[in-house]
Protein backbone atom coordinates (compact mmCIF):
# COMPACT_ATOMS: atom_id res chain seq x y z
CA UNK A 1 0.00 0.00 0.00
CA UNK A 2 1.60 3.18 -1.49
CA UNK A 3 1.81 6.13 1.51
CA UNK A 4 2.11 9.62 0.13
CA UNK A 5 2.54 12.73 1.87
CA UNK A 6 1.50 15.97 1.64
CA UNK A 7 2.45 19.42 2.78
CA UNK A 8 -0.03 21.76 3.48
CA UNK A 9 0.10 25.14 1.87
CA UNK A 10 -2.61 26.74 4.32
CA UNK A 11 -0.75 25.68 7.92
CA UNK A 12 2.30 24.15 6.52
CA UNK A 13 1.95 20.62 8.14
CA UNK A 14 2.34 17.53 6.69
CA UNK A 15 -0.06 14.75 6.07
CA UNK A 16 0.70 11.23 5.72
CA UNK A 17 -2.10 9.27 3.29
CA UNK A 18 -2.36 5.74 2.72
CA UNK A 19 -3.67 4.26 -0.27
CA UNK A 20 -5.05 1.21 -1.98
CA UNK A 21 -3.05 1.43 -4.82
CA UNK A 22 -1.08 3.44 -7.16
CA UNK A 23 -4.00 3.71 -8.99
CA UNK A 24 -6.45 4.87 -6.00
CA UNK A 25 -8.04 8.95 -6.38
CA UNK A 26 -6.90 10.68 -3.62
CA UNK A 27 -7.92 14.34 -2.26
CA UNK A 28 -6.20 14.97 0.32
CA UNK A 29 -7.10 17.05 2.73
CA UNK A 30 -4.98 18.56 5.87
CA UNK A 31 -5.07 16.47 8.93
CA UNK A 32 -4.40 19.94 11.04
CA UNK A 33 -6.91 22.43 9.56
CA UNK A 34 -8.56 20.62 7.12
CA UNK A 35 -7.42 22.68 3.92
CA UNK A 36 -7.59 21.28 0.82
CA UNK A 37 -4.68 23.24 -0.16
CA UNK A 38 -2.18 20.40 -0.46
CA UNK A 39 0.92 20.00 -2.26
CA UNK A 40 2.19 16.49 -2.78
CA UNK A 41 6.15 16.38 -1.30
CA UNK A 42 8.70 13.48 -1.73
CA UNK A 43 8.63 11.12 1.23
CA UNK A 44 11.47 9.79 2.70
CA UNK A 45 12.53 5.79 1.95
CA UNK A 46 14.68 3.09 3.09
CA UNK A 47 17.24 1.26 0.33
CA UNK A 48 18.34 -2.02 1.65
CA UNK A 49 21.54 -3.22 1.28
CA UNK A 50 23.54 -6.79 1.06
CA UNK A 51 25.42 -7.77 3.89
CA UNK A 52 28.39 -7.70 1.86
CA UNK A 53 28.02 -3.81 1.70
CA UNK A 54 27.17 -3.14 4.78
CA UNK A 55 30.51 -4.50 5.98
CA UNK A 56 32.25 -2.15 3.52
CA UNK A 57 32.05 0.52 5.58
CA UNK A 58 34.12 -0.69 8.33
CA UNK A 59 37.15 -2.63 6.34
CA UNK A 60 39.05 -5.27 7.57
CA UNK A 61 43.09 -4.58 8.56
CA UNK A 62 44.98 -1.40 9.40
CA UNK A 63 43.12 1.31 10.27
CA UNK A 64 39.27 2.00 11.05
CA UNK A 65 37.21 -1.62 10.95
CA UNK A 66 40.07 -3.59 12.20
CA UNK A 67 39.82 -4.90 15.65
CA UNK A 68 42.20 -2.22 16.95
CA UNK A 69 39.68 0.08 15.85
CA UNK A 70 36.80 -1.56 17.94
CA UNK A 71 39.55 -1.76 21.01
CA UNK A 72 40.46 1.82 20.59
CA UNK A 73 38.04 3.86 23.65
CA UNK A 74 38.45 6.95 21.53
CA UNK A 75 36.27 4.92 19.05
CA UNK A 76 33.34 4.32 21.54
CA UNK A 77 30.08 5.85 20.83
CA UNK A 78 31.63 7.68 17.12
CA UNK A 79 28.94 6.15 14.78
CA UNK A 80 26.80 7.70 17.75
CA UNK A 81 28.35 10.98 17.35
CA UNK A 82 28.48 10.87 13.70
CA UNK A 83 24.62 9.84 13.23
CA UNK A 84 23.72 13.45 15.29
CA UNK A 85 25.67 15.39 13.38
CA UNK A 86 24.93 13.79 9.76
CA UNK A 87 20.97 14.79 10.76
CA UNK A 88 22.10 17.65 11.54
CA UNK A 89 20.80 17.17 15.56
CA UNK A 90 22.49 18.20 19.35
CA UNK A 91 23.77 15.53 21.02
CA UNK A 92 21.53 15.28 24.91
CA UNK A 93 23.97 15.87 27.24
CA UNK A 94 23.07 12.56 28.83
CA UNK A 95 24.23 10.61 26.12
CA UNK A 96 27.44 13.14 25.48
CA UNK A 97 27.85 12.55 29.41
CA UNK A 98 27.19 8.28 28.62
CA UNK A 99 29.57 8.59 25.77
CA UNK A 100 32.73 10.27 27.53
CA UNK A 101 32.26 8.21 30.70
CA UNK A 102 32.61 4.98 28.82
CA UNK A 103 35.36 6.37 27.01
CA UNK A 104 37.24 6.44 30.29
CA UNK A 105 36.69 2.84 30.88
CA UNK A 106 33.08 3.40 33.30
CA UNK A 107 30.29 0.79 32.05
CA UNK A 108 27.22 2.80 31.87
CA UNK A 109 24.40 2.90 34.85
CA UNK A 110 22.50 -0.83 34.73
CA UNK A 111 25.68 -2.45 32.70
CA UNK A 112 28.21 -2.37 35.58
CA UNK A 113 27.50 -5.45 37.59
C-alpha cells in the first residue's frame, strides 16, 4: 500500500495518506486544519543493502574496521556521534555525558555489575 505525503500550503503541516493502490483517487485534505490546499512532497525511503556492503564501511586490517579500531576507547560511541551530526541534531547531554564516561573505561548505569 503506497503512503504519500503531503504538505499543506494553508498551515504548513504535513499529512501522511495511505492508499489502496497506485492507482487509488486521492484528495487529500490537511489532517491539522482541514485545507484542501495540499501540495504532494517526496517522502522519505529506506534502500536495503547486502550484507556484503554493509561490511564495507568498516574494512578489515589497518586502520578504522580492524579490531584495533573496535579496542580503541576513543572509538566508543563515534557512529553515535556521527549519526547526530549527519541529521544535523544536538547531542543530549546525557548521552554526550554516557559517551565520555565509557570512554574512560566506566560501564554505563545498569551495565556495571
Amino acid at each position: 500500500m503506497p503512503i504519500y505525503e503531503y504538505r499543506c500550503l494553508g498551515c504548513g503541516e504535513v499529512s501522511s495518506f495511505f492508499t489502496r493502490s497506485i492507482s487509488a483517487v486521492l484528495e487529500p485534505v490537511c489532517g491539522h486544519c482541514q485545507s484542501r490546499d495540499m501540495q504532494r512532497r517526496m517522502s522519505s525511503f529506506a534502500l536495503g543493502k547486502p550484507t556484503a556492503s554493509a561490511h564495507e564501511k568498516f574494512p578489515s586490517g589497518p586502520g578504522a574496521g580492524s579490531q584495533d579500531y573496535y579496542s580503541d576507547p576513543r572509538n566508543i560511541g563515534r557512529n553515535v556521534e556521527q549519526g547526530f551530526a549527519r541529521y544535523g541534531m544536538d547531542m543530549p547531554d546525557s548521552v554526550r555525558e554516557t559517551i565520555d564516561s565509557a570512554r574512560e573505561g566506566n560501564l554505563p548505569k545498569g551495565l556495571d555489575l
